[in-house]
PDB file of N, CA and C in Angstrom:
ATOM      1  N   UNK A   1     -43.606  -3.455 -23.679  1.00  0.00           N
ATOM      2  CA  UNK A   1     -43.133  -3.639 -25.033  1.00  0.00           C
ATOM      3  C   UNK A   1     -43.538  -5.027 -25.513  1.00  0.00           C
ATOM      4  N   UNK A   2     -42.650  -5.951 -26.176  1.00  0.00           N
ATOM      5  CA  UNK A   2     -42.552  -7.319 -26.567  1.00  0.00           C
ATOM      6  C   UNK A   2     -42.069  -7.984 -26.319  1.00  0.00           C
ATOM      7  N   UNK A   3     -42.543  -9.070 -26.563  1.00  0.00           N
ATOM      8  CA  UNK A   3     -41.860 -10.420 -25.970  1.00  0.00           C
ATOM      9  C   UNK A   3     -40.739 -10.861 -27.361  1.00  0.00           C
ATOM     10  N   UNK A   4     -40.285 -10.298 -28.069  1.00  0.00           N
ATOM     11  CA  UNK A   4     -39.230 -10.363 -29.277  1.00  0.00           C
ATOM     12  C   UNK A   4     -38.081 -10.969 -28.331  1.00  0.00           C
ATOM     13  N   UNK A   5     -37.221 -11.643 -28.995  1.00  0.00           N
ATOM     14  CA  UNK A   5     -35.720 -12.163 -28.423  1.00  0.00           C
ATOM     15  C   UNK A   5     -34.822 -11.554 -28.018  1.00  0.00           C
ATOM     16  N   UNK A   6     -34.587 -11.616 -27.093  1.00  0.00           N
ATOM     17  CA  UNK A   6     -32.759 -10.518 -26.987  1.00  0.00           C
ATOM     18  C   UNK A   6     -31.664 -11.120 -27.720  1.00  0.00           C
ATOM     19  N   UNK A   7     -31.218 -12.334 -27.756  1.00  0.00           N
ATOM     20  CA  UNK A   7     -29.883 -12.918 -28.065  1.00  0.00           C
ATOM     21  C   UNK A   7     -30.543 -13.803 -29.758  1.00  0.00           C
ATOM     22  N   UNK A   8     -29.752 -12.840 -30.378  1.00  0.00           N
ATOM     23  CA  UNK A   8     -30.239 -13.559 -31.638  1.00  0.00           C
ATOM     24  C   UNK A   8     -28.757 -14.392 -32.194  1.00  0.00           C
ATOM     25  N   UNK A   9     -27.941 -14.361 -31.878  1.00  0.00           N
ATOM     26  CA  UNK A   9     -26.364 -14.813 -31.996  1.00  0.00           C
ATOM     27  C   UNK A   9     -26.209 -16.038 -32.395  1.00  0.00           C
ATOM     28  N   UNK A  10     -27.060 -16.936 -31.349  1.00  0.00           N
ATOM     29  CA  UNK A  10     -26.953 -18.253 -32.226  1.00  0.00           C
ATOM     30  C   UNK A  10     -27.693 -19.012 -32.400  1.00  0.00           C
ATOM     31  N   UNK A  11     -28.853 -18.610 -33.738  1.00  0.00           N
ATOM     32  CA  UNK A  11     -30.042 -18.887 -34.248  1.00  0.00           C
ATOM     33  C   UNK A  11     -29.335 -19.096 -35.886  1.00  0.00           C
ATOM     34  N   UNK A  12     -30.272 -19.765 -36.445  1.00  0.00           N
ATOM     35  CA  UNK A  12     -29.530 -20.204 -37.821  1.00  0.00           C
ATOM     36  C   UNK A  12     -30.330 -19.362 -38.423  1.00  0.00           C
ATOM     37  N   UNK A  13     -29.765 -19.376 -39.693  1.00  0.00           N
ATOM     38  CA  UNK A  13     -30.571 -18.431 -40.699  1.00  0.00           C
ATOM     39  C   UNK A  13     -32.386 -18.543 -40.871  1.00  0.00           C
ATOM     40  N   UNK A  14     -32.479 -19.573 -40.852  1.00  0.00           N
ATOM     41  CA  UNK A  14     -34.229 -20.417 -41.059  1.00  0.00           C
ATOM     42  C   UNK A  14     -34.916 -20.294 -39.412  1.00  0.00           C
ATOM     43  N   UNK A  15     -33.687 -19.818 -38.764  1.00  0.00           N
ATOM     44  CA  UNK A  15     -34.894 -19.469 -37.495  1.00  0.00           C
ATOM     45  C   UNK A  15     -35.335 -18.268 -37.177  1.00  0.00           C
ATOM     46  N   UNK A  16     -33.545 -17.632 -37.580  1.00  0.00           N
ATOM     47  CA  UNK A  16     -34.366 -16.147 -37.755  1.00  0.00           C
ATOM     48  C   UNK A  16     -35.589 -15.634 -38.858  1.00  0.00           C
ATOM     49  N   UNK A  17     -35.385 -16.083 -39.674  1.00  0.00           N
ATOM     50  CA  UNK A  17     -36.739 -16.070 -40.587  1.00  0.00           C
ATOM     51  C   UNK A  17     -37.549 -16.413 -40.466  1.00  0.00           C
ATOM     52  N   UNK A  18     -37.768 -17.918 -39.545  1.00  0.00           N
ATOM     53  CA  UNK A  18     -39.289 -17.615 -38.798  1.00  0.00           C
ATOM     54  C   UNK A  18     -39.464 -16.842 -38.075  1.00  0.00           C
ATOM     55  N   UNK A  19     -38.776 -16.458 -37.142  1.00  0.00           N
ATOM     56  CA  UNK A  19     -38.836 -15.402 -36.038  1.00  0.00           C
ATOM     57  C   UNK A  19     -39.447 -14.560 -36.501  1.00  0.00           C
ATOM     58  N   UNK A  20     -38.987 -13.918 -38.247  1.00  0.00           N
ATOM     59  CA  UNK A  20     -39.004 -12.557 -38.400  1.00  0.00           C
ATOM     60  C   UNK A  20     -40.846 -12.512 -38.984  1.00  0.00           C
ATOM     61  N   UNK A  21     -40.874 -14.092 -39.486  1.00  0.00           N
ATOM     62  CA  UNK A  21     -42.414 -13.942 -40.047  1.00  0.00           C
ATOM     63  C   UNK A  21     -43.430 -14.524 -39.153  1.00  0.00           C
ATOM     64  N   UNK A  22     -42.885 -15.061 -37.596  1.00  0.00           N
ATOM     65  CA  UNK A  22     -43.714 -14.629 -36.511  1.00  0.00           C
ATOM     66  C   UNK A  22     -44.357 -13.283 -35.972  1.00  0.00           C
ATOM     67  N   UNK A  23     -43.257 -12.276 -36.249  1.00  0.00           N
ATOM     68  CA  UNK A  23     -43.221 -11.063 -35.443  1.00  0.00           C
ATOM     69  C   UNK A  23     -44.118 -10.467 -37.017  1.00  0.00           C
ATOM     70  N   UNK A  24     -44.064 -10.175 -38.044  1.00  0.00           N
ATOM     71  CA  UNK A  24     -44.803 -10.122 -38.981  1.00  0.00           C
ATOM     72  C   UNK A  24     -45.992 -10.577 -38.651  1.00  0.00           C
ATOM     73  N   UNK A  25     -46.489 -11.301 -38.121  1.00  0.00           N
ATOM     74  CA  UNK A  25     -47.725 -12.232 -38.578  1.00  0.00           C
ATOM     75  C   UNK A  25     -48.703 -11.629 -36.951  1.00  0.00           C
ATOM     76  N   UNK A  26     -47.994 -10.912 -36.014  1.00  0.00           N
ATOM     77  CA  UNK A  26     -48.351 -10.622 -34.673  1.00  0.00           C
ATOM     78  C   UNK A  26     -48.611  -8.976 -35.100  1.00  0.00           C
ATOM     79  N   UNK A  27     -48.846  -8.554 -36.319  1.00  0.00           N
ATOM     80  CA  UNK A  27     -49.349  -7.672 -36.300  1.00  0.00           C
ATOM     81  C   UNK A  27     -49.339  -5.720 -35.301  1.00  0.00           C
ATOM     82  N   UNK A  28     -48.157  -5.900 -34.929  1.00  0.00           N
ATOM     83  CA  UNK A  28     -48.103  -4.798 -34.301  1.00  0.00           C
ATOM     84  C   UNK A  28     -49.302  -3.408 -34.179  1.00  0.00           C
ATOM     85  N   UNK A  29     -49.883  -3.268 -33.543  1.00  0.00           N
ATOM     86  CA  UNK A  29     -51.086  -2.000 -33.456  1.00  0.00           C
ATOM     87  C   UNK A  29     -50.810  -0.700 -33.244  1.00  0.00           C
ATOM     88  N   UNK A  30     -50.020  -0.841 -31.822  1.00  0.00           N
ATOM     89  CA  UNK A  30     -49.655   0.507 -31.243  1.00  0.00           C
ATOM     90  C   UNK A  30     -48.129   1.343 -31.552  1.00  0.00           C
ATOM     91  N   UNK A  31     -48.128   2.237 -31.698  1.00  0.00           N
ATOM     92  CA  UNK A  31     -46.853   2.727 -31.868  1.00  0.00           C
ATOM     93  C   UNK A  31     -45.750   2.167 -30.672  1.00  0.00           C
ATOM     94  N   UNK A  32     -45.749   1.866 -29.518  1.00  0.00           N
ATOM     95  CA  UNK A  32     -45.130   0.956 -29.056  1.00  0.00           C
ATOM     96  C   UNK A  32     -44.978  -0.378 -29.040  1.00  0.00           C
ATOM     97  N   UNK A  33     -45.541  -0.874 -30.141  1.00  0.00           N
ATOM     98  CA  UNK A  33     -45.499  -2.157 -30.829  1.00  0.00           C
ATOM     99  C   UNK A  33     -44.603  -2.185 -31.706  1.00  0.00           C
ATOM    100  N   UNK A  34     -45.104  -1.123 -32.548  1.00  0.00           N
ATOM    101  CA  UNK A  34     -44.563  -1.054 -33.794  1.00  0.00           C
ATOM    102  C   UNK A  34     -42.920  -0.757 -33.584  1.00  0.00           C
ATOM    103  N   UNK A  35     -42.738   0.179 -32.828  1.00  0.00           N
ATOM    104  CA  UNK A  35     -41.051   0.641 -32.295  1.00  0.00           C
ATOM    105  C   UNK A  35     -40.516  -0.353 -31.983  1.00  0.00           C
ATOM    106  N   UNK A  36     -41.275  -1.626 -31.090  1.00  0.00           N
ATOM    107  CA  UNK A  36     -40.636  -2.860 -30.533  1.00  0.00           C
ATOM    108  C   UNK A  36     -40.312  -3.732 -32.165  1.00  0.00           C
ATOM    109  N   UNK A  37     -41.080  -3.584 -32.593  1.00  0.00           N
ATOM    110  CA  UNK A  37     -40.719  -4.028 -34.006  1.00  0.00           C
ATOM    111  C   UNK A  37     -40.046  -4.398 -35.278  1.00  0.00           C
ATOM    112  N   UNK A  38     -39.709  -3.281 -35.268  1.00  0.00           N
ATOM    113  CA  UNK A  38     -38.420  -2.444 -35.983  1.00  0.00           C
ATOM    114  C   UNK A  38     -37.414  -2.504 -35.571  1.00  0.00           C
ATOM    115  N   UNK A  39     -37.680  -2.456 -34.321  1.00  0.00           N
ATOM    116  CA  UNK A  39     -36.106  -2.483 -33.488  1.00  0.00           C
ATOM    117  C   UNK A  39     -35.577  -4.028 -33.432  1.00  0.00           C
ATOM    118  N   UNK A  40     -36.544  -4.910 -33.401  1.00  0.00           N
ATOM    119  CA  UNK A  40     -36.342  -6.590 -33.287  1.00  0.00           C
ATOM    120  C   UNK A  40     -35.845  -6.279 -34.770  1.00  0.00           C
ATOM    121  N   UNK A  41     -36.549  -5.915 -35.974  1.00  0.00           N
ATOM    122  CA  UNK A  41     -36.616  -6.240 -36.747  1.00  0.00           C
ATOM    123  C   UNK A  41     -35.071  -5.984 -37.748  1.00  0.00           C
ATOM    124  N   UNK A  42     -34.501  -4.362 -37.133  1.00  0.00           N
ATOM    125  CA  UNK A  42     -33.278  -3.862 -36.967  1.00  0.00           C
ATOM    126  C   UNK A  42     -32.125  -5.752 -36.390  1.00  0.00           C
ATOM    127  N   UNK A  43     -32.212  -5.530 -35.209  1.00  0.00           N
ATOM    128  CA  UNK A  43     -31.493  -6.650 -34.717  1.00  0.00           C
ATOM    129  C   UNK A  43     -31.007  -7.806 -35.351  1.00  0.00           C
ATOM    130  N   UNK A  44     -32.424  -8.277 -36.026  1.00  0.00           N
ATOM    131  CA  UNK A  44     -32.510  -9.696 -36.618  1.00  0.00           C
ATOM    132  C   UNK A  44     -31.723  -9.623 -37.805  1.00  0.00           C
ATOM    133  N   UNK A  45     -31.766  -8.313 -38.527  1.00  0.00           N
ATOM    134  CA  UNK A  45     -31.256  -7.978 -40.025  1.00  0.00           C
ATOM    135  C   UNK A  45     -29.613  -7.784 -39.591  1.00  0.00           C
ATOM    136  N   UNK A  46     -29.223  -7.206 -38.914  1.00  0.00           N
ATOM    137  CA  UNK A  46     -28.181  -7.336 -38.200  1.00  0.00           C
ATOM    138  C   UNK A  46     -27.545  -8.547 -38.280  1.00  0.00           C
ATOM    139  N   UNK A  47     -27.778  -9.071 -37.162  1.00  0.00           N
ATOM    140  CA  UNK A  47     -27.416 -10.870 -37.761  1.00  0.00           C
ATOM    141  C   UNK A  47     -27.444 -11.288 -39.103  1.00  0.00           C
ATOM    142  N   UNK A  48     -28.564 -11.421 -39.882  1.00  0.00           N
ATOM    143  CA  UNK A  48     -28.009 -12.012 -40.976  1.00  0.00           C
ATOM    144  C   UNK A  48     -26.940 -10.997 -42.012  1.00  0.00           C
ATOM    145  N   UNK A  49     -26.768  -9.693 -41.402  1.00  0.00           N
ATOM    146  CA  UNK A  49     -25.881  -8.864 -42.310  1.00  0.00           C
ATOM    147  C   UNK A  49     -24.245  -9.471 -41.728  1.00  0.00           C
ATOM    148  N   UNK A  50     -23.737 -10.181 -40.804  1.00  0.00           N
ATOM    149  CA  UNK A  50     -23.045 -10.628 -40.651  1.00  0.00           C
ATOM    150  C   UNK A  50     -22.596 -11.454 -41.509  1.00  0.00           C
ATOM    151  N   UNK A  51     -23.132 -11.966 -42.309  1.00  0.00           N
ATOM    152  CA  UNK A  51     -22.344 -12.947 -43.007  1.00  0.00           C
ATOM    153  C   UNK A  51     -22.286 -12.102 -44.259  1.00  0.00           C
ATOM    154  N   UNK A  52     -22.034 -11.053 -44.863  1.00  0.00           N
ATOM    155  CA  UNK A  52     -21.256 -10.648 -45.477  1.00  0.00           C
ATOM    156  C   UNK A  52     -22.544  -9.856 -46.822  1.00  0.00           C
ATOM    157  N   UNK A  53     -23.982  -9.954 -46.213  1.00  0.00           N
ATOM    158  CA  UNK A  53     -25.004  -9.625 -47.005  1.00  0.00           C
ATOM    159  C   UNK A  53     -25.517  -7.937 -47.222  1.00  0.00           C
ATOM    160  N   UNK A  54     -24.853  -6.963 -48.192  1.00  0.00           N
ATOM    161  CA  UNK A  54     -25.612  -6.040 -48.191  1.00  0.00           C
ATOM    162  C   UNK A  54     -26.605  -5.412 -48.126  1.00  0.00           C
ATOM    163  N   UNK A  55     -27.822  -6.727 -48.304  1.00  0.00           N
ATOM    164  CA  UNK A  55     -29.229  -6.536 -48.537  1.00  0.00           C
ATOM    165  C   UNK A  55     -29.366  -6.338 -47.433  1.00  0.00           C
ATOM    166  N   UNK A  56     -29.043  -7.691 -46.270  1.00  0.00           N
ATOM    167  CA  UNK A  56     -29.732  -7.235 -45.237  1.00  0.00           C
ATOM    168  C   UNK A  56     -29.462  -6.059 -44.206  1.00  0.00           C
ATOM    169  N   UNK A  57     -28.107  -5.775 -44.190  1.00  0.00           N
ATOM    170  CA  UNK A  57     -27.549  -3.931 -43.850  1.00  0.00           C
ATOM    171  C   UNK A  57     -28.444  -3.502 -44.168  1.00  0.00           C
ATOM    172  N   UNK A  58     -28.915  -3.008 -45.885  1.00  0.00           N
ATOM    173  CA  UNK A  58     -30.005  -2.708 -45.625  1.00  0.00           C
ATOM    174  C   UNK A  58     -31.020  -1.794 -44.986  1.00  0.00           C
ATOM    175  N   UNK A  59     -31.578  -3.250 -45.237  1.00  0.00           N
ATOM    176  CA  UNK A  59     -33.044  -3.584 -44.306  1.00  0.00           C
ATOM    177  C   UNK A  59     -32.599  -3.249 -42.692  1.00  0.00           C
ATOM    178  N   UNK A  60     -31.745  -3.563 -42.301  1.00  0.00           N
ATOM    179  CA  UNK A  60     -31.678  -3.147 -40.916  1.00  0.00           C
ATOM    180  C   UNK A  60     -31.483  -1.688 -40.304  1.00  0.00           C
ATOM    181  N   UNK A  61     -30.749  -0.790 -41.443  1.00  0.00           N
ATOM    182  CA  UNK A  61     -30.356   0.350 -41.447  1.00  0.00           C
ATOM    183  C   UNK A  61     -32.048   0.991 -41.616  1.00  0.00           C
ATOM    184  N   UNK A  62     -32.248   0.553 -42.824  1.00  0.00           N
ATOM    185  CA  UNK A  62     -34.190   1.546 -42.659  1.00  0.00           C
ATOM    186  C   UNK A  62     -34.999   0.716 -41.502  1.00  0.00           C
ATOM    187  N   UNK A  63     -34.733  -0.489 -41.270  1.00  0.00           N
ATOM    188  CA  UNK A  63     -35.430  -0.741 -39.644  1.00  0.00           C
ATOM    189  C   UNK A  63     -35.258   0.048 -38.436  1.00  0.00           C
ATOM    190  N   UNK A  64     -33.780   0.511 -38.247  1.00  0.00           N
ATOM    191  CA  UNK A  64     -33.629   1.886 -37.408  1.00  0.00           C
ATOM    192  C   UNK A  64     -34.012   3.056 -37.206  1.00  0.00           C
ATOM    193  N   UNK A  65     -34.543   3.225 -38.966  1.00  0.00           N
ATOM    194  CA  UNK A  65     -34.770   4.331 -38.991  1.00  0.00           C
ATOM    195  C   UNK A  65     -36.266   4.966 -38.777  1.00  0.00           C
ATOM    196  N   UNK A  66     -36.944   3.488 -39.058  1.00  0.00           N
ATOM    197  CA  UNK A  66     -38.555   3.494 -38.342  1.00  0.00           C
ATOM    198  C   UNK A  66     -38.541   3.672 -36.906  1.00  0.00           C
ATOM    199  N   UNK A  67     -38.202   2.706 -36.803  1.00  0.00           N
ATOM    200  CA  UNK A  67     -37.867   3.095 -35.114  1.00  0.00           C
ATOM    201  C   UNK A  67     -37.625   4.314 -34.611  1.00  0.00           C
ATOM    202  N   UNK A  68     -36.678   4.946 -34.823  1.00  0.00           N
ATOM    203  CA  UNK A  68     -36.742   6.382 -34.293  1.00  0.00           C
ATOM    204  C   UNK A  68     -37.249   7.076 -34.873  1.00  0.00           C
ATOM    205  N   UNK A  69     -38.263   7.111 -36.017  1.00  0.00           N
ATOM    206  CA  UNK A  69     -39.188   7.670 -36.338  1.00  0.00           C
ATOM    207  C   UNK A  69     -39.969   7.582 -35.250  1.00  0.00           C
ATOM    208  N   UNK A  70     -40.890   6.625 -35.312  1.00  0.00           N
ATOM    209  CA  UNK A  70     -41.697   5.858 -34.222  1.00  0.00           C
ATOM    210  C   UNK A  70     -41.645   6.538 -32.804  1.00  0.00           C
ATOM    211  N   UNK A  71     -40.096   6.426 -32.103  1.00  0.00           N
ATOM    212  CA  UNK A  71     -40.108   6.905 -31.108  1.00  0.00           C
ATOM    213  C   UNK A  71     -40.079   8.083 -30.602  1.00  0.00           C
ATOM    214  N   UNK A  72     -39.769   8.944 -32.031  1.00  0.00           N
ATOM    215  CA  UNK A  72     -39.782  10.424 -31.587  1.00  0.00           C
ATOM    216  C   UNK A  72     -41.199  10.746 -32.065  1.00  0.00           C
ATOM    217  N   UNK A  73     -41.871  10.343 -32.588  1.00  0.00           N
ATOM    218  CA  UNK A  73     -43.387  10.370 -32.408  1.00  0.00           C
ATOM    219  C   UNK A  73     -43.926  10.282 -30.970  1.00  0.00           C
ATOM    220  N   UNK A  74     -43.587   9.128 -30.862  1.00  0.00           N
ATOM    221  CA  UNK A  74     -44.125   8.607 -29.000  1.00  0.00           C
ATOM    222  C   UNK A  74     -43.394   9.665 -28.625  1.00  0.00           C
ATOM    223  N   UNK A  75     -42.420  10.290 -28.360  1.00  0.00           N
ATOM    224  CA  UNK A  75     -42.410  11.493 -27.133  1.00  0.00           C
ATOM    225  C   UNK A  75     -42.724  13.034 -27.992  1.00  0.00           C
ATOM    226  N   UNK A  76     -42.979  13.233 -28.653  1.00  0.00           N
ATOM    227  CA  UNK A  76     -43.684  14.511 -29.111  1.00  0.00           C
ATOM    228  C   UNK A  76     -44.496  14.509 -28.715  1.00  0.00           C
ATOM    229  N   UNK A  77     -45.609  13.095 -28.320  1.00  0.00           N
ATOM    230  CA  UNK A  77     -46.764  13.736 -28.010  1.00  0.00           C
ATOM    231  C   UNK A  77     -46.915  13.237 -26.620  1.00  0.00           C
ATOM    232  N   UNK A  78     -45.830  13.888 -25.666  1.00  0.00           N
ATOM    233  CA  UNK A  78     -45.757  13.075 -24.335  1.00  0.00           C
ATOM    234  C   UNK A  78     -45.709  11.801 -23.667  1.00  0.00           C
ATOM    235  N   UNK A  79     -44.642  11.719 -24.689  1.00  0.00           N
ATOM    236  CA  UNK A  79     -44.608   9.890 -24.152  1.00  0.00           C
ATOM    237  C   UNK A  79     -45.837   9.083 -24.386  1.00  0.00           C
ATOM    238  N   UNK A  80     -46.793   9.635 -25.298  1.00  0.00           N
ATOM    239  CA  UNK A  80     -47.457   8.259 -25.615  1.00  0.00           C
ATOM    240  C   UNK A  80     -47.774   7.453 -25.069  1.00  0.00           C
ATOM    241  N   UNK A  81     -47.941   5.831 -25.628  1.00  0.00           N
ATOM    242  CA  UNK A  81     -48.196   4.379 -24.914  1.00  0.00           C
ATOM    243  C   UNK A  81     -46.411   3.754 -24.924  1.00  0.00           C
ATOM    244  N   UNK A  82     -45.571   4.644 -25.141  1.00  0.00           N
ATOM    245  CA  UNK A  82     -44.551   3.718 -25.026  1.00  0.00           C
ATOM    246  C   UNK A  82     -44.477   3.237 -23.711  1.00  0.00           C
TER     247      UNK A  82
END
């Protein structure tokens, strides 16, 4: 998969946003990129939906939903490159 963060908890707002336009800027290729992606990308939106932001709910809610798009792609066609 990726090298994306596990513990996003106590990162400030301006780091997760670089984070998020690192992982943006790394271009994901493979559908197991892309799933790793979404799912960081899920996470990160997460966090900033903590402080009380609908937008980013959101964004994190359709980040999930790529994702398991994504992943039920990767096993329809036999597990894929995940």
């Amino acid at each position: 998969m990726s090298d994306y963060p596990t513990d996003l908890s106590g990162l400030t707002g301006p780091q997760l946003v670089r984070l998020f336009l690192d992982a943006v800027d790394s271009h994901p290729s493979t559908d197991s990129d892309r799933a790793a992606f979404f799912d960081f990308k899920a996470r990160l939106f997460t966090v900033l939906a903590q402080d009380g932001n609908p937008d980013a709910a959101e964004v994190a809610d359709r980040a999930r939903l790529m994702r398991d798009r994504i992943v039920a792609r990767i096993d329809s066609v036999g597990g894929g490159e995940r």
